[in-house]
C-alpha atoms as a PDB file:
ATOM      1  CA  UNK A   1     -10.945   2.408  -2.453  1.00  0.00           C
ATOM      2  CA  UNK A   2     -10.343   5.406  -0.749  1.00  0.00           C
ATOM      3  CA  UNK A   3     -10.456   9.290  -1.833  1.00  0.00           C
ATOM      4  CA  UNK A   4      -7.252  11.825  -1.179  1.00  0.00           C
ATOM      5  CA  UNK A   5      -9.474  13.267   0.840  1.00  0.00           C
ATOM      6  CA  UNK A   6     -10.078   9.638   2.800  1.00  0.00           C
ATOM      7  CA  UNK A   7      -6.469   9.168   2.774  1.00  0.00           C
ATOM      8  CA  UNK A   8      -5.452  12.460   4.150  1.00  0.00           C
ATOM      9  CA  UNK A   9      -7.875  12.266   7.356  1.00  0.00           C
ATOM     10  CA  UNK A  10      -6.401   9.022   7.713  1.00  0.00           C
ATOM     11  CA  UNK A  11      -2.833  10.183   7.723  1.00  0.00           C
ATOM     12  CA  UNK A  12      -4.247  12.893  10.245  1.00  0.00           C
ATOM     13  CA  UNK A  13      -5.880  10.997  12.747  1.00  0.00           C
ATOM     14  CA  UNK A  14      -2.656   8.371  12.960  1.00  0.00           C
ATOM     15  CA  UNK A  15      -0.137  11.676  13.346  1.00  0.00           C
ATOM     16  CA  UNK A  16      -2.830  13.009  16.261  1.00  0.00           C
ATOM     17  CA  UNK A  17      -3.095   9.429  17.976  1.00  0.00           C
ATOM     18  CA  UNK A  18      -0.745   9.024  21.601  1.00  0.00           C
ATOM     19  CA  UNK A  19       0.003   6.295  20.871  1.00  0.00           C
ATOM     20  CA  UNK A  20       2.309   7.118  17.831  1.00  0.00           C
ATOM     21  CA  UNK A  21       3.735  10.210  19.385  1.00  0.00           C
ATOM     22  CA  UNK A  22       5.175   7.961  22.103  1.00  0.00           C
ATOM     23  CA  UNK A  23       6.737   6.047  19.411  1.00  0.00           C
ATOM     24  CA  UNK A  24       8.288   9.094  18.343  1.00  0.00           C
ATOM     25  CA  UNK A  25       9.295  10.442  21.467  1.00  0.00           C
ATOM     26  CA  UNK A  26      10.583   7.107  22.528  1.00  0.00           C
ATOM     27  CA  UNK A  27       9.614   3.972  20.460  1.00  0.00           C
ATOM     28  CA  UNK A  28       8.166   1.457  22.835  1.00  0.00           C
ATOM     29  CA  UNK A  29      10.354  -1.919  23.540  1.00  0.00           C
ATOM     30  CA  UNK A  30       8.804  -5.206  22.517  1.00  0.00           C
ATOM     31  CA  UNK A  31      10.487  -6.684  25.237  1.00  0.00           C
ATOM     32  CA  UNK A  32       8.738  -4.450  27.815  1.00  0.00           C
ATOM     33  CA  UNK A  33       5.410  -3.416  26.216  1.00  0.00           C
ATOM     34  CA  UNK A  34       4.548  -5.382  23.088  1.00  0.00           C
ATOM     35  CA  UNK A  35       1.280  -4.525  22.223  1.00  0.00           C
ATOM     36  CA  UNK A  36       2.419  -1.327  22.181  1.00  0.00           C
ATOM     37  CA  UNK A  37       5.216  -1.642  20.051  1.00  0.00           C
ATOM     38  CA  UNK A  38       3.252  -3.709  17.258  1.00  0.00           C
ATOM     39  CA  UNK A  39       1.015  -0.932  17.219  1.00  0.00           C
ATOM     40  CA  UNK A  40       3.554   2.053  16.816  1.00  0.00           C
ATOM     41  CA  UNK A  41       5.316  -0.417  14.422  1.00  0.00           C
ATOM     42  CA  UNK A  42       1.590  -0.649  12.335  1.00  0.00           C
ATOM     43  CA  UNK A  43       0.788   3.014  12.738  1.00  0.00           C
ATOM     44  CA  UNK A  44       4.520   3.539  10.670  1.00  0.00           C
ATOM     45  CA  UNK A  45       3.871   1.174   7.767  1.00  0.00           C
ATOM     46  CA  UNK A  46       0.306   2.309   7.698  1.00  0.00           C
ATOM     47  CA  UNK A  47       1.493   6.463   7.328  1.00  0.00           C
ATOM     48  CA  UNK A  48       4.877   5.376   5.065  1.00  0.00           C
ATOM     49  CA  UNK A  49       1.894   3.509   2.664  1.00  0.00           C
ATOM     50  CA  UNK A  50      -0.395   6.578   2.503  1.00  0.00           C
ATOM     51  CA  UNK A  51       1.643   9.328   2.441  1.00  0.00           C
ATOM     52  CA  UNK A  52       3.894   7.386  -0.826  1.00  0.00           C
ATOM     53  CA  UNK A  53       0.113   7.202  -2.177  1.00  0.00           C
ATOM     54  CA  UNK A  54      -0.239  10.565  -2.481  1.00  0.00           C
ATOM     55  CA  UNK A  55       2.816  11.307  -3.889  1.00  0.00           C
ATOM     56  CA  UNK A  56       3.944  10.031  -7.296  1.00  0.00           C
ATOM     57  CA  UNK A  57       2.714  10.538 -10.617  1.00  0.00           C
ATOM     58  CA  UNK A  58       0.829   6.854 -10.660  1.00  0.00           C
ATOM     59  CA  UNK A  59      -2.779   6.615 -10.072  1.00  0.00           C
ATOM     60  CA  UNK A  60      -2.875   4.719  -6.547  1.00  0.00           C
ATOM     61  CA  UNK A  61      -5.988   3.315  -5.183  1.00  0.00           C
ATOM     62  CA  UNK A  62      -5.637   2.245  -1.209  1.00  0.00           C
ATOM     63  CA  UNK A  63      -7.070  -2.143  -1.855  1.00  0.00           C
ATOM     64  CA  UNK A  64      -8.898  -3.911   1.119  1.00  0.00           C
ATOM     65  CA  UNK A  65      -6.630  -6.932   0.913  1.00  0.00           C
ATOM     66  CA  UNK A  66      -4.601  -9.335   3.198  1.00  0.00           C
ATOM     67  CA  UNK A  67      -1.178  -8.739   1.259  1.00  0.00           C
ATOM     68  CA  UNK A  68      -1.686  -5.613  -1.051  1.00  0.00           C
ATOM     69  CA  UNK A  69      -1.921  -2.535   0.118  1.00  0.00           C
ATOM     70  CA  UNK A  70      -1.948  -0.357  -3.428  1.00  0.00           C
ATOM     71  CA  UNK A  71      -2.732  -0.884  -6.886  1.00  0.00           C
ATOM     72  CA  UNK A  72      -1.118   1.523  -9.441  1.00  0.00           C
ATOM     73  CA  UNK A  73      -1.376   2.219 -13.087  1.00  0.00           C
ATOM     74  CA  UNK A  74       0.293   4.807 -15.303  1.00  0.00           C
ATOM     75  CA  UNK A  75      -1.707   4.869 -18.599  1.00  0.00           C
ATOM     76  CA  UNK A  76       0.598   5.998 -20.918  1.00  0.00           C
ATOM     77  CA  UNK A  77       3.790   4.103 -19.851  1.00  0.00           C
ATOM     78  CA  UNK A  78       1.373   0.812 -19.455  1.00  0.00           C
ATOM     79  CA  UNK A  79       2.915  -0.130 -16.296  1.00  0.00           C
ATOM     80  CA  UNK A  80       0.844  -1.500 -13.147  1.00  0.00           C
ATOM     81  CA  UNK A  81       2.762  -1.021  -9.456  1.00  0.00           C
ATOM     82  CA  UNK A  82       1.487  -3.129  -7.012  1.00  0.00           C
ATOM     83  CA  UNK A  83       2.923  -2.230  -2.888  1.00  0.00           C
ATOM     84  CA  UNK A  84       2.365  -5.019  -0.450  1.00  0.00           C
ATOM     85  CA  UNK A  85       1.475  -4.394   3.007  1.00  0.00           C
ATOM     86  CA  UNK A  86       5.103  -5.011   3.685  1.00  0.00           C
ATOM     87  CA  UNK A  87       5.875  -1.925   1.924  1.00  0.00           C
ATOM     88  CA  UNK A  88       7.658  -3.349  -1.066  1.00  0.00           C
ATOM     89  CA  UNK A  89       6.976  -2.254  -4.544  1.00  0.00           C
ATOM     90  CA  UNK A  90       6.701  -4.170  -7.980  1.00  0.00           C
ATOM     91  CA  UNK A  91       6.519  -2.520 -11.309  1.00  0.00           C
ATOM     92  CA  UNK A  92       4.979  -4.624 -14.282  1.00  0.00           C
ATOM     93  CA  UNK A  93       5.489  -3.795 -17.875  1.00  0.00           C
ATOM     94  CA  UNK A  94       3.470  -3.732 -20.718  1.00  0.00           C
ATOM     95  CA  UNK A  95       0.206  -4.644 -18.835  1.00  0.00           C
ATOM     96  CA  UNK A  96      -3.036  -3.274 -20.927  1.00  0.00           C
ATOM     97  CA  UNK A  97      -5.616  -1.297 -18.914  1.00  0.00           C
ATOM     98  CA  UNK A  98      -8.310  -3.948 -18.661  1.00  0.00           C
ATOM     99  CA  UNK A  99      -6.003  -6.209 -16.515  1.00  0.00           C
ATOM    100  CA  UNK A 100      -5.680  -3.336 -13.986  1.00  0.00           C
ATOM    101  CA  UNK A 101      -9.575  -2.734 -14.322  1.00  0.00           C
ATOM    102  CA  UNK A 102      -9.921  -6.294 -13.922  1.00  0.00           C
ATOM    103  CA  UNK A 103      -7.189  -6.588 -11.003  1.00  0.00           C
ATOM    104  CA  UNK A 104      -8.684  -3.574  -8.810  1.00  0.00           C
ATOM    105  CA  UNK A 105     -12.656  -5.328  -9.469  1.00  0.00           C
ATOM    106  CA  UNK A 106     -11.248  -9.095  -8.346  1.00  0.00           C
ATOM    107  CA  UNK A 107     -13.106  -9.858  -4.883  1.00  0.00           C
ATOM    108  CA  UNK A 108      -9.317 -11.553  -4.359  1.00  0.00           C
ATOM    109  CA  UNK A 109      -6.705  -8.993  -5.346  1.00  0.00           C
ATOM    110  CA  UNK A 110      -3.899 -11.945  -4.400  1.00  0.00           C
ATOM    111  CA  UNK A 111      -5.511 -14.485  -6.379  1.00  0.00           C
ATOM    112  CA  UNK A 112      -6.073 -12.298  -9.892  1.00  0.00           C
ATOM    113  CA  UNK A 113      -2.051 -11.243  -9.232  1.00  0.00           C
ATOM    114  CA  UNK A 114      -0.943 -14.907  -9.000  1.00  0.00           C
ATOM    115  CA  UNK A 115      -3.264 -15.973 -12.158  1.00  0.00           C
ATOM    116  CA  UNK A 116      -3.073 -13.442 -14.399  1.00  0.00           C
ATOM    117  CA  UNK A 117      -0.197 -10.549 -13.323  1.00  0.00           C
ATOM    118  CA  UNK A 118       2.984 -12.770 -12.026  1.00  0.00           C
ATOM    119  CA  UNK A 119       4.833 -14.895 -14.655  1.00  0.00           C
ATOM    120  CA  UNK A 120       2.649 -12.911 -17.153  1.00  0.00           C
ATOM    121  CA  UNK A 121       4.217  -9.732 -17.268  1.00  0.00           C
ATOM    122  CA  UNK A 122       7.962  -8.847 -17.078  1.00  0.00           C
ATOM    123  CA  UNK A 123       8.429  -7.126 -13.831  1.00  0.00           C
ATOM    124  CA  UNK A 124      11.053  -5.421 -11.377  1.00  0.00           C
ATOM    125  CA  UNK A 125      11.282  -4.672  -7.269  1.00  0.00           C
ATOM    126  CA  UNK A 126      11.200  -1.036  -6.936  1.00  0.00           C
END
C-alpha cells in the first residue's frame, strides 16, 4: 500500500523521466522503437492510475498485484471499486467492510475477488 505522499513522488518522478516527455513531444512508433513505446505506453497507464487515486471521494489503496491495480471502499454507501491494471473500473454493491478488510489482507488479491467478490455481489463497469 502506498501513502499520498508515496503516490505523489511517484507521479513526480514519471512526469520528470525523458523518456515520457518524448512520448509527449512525439509518442515513439512501435514499429520503429518498441521498447520505447511499451514504456511511454506503461508510464501513461501507470500516471492515469495514480493521479484517478488521488482524486475521488473513495478510499483507494495502490495493491501489489498482477491484475489489480486499486482497491476502493466508500463506508457509508457500502460499495467496494476495484481498477485493473487495464484501467477499467468495477463498482460492487452492498459489500460489508470485512470483505474489503479481508480483500486488501489476501496474499492473492485475484483469487479472494474470484471466490468471494464476483458472482457475490451485484456489480457495474464504471
Amino acid at each position: 500500500m502506498r501513502s499520498k505522499e508515496q503516490i505523489e513522488k511517484r507521479i513526480g518522478e514519471i512526469e520528470r523521466d525523458d523518456r515520457y516527455q518524448s512520448g509527449l513531444e512525439k509518442p515513439a512508433l512501435i514499429e520503429i522503437n518498441a521498447p520505447l513505446a511499451l514504456i511511454q505506453v506503461s508510464f501513461e497507464a501507470e500516471l492515469r492510475g495514480l493521479k484517478w487515486v488521488l482524486e475521488g471521494n473513495v478510499k483507494w489503496t495502490l495493491v501489489e498485484s498482477t491484475n489489480i491495480a486499486a482497491i476502493g471502499y466508500d463506508e457509508e454507501a457500502r460499495e467496494l471499486r476495484v481498477q485493473f491494471s487495464s484501467g477499467t473500473v468495477y463498482a460492487y454493491s452492498e459489500v460489508p467492510p470485512e470483505v474489503y478488510h479481508d480483500f486488501l489482507a489476501a496474499e492473492s488479491k485475484g483469487k479472494y475477488l474470484g471466490a468471494h467478490i464476483k458472482g457475490v455481489f451485484e456489480y457495474q463497469k464504471t
